[in-house]
C-alpha atoms as a PDB file:
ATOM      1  CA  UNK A   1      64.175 101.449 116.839  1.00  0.00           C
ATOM      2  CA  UNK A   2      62.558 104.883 116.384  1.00  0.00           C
ATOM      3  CA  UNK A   3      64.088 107.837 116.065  1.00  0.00           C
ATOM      4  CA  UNK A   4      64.372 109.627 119.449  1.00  0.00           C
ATOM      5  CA  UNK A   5      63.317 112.956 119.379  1.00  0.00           C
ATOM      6  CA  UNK A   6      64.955 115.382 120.928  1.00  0.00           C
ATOM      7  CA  UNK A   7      65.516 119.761 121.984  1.00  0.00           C
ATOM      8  CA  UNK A   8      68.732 121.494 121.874  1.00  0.00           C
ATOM      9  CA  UNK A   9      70.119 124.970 121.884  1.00  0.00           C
ATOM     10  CA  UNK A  10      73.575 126.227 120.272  1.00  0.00           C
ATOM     11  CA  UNK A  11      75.396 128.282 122.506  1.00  0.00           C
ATOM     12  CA  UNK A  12      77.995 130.844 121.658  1.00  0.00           C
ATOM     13  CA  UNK A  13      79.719 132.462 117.896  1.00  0.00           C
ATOM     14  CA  UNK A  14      83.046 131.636 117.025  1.00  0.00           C
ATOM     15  CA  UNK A  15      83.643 128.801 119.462  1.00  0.00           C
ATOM     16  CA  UNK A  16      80.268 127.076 118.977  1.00  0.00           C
ATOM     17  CA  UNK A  17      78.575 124.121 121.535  1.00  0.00           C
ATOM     18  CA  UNK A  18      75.328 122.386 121.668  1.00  0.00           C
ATOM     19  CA  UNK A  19      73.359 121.730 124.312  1.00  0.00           C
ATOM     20  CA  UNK A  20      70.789 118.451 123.556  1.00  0.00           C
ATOM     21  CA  UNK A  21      68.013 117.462 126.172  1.00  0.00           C
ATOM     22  CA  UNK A  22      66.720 114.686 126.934  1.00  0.00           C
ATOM     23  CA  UNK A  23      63.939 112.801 128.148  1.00  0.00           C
ATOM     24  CA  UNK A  24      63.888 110.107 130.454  1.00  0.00           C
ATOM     25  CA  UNK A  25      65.077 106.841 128.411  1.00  0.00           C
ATOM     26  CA  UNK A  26      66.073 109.268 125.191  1.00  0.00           C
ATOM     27  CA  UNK A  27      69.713 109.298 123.900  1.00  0.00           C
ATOM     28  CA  UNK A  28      72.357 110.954 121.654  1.00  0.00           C
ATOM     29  CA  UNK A  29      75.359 109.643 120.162  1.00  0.00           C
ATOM     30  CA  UNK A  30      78.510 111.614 119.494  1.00  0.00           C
ATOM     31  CA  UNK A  31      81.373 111.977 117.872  1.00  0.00           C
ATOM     32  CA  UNK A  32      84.866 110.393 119.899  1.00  0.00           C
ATOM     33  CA  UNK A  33      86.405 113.324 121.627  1.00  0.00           C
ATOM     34  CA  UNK A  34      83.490 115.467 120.979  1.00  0.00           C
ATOM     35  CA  UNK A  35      81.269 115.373 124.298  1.00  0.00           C
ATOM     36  CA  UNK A  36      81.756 118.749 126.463  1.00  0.00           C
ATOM     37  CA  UNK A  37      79.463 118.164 129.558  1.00  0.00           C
ATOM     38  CA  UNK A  38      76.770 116.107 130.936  1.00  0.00           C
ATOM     39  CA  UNK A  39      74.316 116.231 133.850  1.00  0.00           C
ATOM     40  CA  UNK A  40      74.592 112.981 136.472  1.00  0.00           C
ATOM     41  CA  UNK A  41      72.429 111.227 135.148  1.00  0.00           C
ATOM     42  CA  UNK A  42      73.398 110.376 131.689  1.00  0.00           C
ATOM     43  CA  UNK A  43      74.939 107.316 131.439  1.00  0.00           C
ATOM     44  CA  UNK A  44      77.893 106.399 128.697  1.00  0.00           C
ATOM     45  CA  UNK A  45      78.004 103.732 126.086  1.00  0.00           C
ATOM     46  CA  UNK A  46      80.032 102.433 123.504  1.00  0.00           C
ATOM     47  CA  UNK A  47      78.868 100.677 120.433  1.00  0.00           C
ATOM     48  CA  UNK A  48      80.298  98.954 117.668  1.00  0.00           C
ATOM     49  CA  UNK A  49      79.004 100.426 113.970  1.00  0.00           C
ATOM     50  CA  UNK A  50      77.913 103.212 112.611  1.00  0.00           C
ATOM     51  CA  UNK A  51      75.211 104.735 115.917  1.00  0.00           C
ATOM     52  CA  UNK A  52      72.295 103.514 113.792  1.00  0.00           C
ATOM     53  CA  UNK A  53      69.617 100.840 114.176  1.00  0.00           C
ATOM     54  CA  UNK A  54      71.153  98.004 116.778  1.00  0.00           C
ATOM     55  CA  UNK A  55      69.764  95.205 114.423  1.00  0.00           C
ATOM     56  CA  UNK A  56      71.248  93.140 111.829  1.00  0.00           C
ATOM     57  CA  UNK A  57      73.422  90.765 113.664  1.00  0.00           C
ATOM     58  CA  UNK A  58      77.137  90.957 113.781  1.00  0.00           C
ATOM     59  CA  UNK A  59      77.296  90.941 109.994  1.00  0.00           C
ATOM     60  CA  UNK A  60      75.607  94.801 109.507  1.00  0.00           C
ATOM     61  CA  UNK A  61      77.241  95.677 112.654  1.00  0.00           C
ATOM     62  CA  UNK A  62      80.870  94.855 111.075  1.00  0.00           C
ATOM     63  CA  UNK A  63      79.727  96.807 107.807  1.00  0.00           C
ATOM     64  CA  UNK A  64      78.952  99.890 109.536  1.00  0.00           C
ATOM     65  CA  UNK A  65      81.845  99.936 111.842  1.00  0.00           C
ATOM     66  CA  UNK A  66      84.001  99.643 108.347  1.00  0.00           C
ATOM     67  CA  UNK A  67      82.635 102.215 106.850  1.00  0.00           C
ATOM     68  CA  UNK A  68      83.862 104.655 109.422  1.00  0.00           C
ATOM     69  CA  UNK A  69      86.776 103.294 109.780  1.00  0.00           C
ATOM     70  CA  UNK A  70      87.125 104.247 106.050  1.00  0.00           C
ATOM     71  CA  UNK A  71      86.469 107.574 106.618  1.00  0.00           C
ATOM     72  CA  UNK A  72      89.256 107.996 109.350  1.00  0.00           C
ATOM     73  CA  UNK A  73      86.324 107.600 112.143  1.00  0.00           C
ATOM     74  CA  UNK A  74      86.378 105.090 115.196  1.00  0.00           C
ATOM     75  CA  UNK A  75      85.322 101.677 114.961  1.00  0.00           C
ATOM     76  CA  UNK A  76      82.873 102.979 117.929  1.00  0.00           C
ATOM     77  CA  UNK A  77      80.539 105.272 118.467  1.00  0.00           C
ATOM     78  CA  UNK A  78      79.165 106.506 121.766  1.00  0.00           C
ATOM     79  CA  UNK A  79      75.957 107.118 123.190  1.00  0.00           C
ATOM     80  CA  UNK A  80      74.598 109.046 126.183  1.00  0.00           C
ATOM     81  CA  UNK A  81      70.944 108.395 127.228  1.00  0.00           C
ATOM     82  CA  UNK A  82      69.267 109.881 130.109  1.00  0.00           C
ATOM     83  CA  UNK A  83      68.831 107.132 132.721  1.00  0.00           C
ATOM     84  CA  UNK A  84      66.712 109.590 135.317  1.00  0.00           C
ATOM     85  CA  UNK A  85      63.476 110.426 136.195  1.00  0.00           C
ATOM     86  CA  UNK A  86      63.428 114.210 134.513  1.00  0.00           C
ATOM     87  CA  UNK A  87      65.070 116.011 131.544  1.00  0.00           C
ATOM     88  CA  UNK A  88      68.819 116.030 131.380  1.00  0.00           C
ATOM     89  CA  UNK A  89      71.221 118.139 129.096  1.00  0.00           C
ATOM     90  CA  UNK A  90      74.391 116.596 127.357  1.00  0.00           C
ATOM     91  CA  UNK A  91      76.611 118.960 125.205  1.00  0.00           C
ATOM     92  CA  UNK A  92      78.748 118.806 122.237  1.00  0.00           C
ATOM     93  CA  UNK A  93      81.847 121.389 121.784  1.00  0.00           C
ATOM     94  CA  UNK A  94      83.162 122.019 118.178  1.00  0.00           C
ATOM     95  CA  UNK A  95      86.729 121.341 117.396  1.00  0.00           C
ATOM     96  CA  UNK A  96      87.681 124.665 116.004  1.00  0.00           C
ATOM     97  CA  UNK A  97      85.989 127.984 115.183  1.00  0.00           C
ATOM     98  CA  UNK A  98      82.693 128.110 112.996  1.00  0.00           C
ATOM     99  CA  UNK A  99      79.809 127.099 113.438  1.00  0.00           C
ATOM    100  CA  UNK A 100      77.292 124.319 114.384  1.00  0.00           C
ATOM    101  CA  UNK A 101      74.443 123.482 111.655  1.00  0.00           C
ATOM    102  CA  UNK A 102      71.022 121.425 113.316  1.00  0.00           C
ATOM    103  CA  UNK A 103      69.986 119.471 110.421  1.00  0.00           C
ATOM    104  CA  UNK A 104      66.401 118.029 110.318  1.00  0.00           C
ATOM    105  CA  UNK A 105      66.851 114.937 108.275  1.00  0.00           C
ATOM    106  CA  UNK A 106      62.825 114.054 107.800  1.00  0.00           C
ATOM    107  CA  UNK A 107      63.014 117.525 106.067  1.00  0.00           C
ATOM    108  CA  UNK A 108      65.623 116.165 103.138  1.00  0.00           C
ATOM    109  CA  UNK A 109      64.155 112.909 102.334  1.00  0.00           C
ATOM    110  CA  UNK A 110      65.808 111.191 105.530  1.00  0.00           C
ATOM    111  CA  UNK A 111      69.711 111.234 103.809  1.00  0.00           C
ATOM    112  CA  UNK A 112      72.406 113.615 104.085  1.00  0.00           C
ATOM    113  CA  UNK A 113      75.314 113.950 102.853  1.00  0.00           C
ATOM    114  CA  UNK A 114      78.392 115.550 104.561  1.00  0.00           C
ATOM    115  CA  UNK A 115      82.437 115.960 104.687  1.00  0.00           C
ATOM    116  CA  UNK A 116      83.835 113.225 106.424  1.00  0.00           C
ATOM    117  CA  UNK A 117      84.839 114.724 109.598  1.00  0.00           C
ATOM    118  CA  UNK A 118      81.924 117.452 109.710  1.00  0.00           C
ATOM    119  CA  UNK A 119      79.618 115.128 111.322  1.00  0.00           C
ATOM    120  CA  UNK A 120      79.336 116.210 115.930  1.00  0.00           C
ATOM    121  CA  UNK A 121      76.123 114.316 117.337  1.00  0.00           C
ATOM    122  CA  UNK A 122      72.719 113.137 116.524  1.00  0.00           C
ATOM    123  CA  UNK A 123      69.739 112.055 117.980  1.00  0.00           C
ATOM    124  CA  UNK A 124      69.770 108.188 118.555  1.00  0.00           C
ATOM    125  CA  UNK A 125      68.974 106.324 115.591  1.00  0.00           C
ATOM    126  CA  UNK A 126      70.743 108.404 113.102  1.00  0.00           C
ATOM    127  CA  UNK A 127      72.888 106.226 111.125  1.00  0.00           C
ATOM    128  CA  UNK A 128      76.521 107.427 110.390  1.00  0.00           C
ATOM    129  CA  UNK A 129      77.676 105.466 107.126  1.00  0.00           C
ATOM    130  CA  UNK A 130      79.918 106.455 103.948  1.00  0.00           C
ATOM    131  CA  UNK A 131      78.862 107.836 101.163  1.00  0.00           C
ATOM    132  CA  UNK A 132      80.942 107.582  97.833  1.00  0.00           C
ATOM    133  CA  UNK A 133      81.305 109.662  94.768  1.00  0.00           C
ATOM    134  CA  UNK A 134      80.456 107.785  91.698  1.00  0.00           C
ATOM    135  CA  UNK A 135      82.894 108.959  89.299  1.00  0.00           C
ATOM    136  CA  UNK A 136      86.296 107.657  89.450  1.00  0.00           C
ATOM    137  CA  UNK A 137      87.519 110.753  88.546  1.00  0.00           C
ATOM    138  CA  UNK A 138      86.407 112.461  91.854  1.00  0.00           C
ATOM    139  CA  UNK A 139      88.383 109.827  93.406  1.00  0.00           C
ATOM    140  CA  UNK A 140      91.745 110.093  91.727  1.00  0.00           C
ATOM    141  CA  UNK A 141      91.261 114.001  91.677  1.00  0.00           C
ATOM    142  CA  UNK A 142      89.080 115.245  94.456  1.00  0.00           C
ATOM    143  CA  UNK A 143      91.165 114.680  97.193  1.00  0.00           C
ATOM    144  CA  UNK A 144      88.362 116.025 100.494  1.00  0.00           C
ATOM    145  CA  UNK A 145      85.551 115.689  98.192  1.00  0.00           C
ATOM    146  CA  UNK A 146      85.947 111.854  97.525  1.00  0.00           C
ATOM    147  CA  UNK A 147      84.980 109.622 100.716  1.00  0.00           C
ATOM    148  CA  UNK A 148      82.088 111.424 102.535  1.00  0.00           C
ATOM    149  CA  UNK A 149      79.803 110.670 105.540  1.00  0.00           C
ATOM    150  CA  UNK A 150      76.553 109.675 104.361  1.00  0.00           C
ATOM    151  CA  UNK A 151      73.655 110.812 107.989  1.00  0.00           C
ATOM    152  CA  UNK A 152      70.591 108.356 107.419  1.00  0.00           C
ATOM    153  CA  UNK A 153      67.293 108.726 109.926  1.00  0.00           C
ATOM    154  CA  UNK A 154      64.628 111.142 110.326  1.00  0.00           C
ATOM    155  CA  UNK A 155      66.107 112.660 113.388  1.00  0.00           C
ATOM    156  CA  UNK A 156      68.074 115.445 113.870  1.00  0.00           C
ATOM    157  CA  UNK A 157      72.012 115.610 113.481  1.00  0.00           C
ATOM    158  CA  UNK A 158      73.839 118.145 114.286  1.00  0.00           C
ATOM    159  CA  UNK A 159      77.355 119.056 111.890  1.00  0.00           C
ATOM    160  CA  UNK A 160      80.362 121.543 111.886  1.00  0.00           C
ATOM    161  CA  UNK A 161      81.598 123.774 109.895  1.00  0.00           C
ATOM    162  CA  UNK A 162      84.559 126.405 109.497  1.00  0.00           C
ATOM    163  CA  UNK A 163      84.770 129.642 109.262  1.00  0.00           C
ATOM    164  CA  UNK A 164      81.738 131.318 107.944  1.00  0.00           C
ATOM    165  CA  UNK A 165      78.986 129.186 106.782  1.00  0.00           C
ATOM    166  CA  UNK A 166      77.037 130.055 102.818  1.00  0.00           C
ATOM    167  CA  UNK A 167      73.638 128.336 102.749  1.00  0.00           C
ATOM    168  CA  UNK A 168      72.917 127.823  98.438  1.00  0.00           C
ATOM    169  CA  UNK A 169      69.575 126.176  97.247  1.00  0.00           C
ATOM    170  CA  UNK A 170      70.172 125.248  93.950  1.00  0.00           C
ATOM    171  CA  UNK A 171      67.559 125.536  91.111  1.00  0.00           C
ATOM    172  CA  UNK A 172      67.277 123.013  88.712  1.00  0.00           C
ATOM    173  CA  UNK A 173      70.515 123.562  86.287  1.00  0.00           C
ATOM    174  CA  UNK A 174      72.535 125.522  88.015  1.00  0.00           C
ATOM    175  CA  UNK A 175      75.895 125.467  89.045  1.00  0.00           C
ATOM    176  CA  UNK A 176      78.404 126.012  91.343  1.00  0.00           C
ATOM    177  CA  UNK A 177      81.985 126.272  91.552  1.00  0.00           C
ATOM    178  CA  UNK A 178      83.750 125.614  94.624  1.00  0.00           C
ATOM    179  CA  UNK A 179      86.753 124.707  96.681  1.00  0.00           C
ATOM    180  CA  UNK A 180      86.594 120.841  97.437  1.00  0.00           C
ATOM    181  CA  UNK A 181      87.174 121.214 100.907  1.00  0.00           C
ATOM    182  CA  UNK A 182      84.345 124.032 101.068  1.00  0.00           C
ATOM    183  CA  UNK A 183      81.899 122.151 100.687  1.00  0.00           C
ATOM    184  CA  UNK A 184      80.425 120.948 104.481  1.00  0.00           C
ATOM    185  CA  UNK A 185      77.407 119.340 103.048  1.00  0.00           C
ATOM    186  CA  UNK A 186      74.491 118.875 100.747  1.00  0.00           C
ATOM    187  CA  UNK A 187      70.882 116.814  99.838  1.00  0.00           C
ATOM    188  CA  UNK A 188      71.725 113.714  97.663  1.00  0.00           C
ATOM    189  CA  UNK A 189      69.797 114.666  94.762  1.00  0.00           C
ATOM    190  CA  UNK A 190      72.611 117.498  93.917  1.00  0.00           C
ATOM    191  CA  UNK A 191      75.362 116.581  91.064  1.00  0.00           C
ATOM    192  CA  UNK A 192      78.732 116.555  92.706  1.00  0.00           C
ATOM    193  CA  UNK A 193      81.379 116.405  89.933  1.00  0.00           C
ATOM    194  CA  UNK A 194      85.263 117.636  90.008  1.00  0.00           C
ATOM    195  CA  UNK A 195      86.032 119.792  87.178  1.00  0.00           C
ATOM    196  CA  UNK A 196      89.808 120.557  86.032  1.00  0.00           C
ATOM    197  CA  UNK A 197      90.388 124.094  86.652  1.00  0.00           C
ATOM    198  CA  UNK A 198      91.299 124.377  82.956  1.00  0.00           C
ATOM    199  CA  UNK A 199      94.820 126.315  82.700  1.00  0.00           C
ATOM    200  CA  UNK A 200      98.213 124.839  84.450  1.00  0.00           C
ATOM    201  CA  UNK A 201      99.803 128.290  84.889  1.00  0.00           C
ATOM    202  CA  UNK A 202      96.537 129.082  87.154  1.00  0.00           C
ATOM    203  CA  UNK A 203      96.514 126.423  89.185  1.00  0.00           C
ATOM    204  CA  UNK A 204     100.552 126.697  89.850  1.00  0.00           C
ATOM    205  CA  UNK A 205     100.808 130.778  90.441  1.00  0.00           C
ATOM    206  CA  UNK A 206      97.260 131.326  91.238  1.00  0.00           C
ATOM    207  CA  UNK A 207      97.072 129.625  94.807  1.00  0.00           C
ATOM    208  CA  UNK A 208      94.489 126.906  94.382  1.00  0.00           C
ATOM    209  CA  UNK A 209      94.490 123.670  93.313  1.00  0.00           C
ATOM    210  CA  UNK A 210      93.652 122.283  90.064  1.00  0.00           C
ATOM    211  CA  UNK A 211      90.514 120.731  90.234  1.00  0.00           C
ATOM    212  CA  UNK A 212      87.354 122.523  92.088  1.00  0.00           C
ATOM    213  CA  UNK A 213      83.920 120.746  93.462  1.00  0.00           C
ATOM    214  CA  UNK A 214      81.135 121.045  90.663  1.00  0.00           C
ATOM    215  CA  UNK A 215      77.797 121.103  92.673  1.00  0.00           C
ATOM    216  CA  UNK A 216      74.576 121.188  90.296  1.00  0.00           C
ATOM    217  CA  UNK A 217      70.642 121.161  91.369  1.00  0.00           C
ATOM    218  CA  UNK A 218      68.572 121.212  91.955  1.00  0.00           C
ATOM    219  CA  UNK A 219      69.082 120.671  96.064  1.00  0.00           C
ATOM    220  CA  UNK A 220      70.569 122.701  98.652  1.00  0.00           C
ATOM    221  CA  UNK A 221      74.301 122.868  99.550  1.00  0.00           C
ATOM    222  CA  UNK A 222      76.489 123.969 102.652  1.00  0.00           C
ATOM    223  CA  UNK A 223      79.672 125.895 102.028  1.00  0.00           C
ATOM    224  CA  UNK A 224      82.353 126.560 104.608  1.00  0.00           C
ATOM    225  CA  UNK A 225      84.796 129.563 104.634  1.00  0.00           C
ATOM    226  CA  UNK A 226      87.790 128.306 106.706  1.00  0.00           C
ATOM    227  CA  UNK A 227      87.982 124.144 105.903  1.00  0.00           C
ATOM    228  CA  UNK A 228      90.203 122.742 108.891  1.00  0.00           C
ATOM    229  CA  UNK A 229      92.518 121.303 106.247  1.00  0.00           C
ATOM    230  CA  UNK A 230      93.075 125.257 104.941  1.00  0.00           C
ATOM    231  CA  UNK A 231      93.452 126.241 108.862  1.00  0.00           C
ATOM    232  CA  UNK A 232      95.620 123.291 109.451  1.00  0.00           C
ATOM    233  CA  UNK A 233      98.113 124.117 106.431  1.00  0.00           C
ATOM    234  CA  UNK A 234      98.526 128.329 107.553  1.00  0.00           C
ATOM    235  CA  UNK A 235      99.044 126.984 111.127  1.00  0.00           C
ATOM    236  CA  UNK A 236     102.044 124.959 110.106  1.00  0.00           C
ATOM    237  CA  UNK A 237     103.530 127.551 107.360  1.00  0.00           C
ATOM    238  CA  UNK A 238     103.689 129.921 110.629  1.00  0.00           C
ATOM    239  CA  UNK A 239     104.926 127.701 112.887  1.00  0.00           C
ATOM    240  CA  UNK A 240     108.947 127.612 113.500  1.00  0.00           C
ATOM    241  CA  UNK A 241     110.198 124.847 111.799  1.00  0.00           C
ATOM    242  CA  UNK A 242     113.670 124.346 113.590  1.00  0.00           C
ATOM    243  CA  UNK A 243     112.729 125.602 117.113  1.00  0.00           C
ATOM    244  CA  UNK A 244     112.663 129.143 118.652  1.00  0.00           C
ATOM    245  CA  UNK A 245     109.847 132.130 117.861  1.00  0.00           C
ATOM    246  CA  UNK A 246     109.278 133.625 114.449  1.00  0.00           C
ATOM    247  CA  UNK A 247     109.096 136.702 116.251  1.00  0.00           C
ATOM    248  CA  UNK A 248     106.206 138.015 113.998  1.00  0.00           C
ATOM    249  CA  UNK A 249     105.150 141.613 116.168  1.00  0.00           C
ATOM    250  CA  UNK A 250     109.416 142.632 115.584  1.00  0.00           C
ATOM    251  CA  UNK A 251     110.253 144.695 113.104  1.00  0.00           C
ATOM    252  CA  UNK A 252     113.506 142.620 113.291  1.00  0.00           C
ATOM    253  CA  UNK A 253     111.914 139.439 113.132  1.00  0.00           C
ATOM    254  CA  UNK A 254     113.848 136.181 113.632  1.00  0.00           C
ATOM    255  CA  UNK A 255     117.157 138.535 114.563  1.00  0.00           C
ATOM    256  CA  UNK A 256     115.960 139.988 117.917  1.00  0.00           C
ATOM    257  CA  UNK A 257     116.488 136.196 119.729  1.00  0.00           C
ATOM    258  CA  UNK A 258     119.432 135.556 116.775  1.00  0.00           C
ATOM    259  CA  UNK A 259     122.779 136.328 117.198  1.00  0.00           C
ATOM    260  CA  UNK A 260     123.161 139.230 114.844  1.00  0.00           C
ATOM    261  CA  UNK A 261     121.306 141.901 117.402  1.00  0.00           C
ATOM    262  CA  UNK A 262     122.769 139.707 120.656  1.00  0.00           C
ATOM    263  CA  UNK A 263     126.439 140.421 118.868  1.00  0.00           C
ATOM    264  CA  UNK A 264     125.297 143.966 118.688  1.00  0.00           C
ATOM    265  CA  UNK A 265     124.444 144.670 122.046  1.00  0.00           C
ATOM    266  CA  UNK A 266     126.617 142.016 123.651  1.00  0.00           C
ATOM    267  CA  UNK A 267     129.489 144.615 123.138  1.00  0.00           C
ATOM    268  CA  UNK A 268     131.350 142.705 120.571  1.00  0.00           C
ATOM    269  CA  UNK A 269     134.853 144.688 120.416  1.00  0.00           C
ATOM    270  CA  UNK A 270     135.968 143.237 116.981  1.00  0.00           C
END
């Protein structure tokens, strides 16, 4: 199957969504829970495996659909192709703020490599598979760096990132040092290694973890200033934990619903 070829336009900043067109008998595939809206005549389908080539039997189809079940993705995939006579328009919304990267995989040798949930839509034909680090260290240690979405094609895929987005091309030799859920994506010939931050005392007082993401070139890598794992974790720490409003624009805090201040102006005689 060839890769279908296909326009778009991203629409909007901190709340990013991208519009794809298509021609008559062209598709997409997207992400579960990802689509946003679509003209009449796009039609829906589910498939089993990874959204690439439909050939291979059951045996390659049960070996893609694994590998994103792996990475914490549906068995299924789904894909919207323009059944009508003219051009239709199909969009994709991001899941929280940043910012939606087009990524023309002919460009990179035809293979990308991504975080595991990064990945939004692609042109039909793109194959969604998983891509592992090769040290077992990056396993045991890396924690978001270690299972990764590996995009195969020469189509275009679209993926998400948080926050503010760092574009690095890499020269031969050089390095990088980064948070391991920073990095969105990058080509496959950079060196991805986890490196112990070196000092305990840092690592425990200092507010990161103890291992960072090691990128080396030469290739080009995708950084992300706001992972949804770092959103996810200030979310909660803010959240009320046994019920009520923290109250956070009061000077007083959690005692302006609490019954210090009600026993104060409740006229408490005592």
């Amino acid at each position: 199957m060839a890769m279908d070829v296909v326009d778009y336009e991203i629409k909007g900043s901190e709340m990013q969504f991208v519009e794809v067109e298509l021609d008559p008998g062209e598709a997409a595939v997207g992400e579960a829970g990802s689509l946003f809206f679509m003209d009449g005549s796009i039609t829906m389908d589910t498939v089993f495996g990874d959204g690439g080539k439909q050939g291979g039997g059951l045996l390659g189809k049960l070996m893609g659909a694994g590998k994103r079940l792996i990475t914490g993705e549906s068995l299924f995939i789904t894909v919207y192709t323009n059944q009508g006579s003219g051009k239709q328009r199909v969009a994709f919304a991001a899941p929280y703020p940043g910012k939606i990267l087009p990524m023309d995989l002919s460009k990179m040798g035809g293979t990308l490599i991504c975080q595991k949930d990064a990945f939004l839509c692609a042109a039909r034909g793109v194959s969604i598979g998983l891509h592992f680090q090769q040290k077992l260290s990056v396993g045991f240690f890396g924690g978001e760096g270690f299972i990764m979405q590996k995009l195969e094609g020469d189509g275009l895929a679209f993926v998400h990132a948080g926050g503010t987005v760092v574009k690095r091309d890499l020269l031969p030799g050089q390095t990088l040092m980064v948070d391991t859920g920073c990095v969105v994506a990058y080509t496959p010939n950079v060196n991805f290694e986890i490196q112990y931050v070196g000092k305990i005392k840092t690592a425990l007082f200092g507010g990161e973890g103890l291992f960072f993401a090691k990128l080396s070139g030469p290739g080009t890598v995708w950084l992300q200033s706001l992972p949804f794992s770092r959103l996810a974790s200030r979310v909660f720490a803010a959240a009320p934990q046994r019920g009520g409003s923290r109250e956070e624009g009061s000077v007083l805090g959690g005692f302006a619903t609490g019954g210090l201040l009600g026993g104060l102006l409740g006229g408490d005689d005592d």
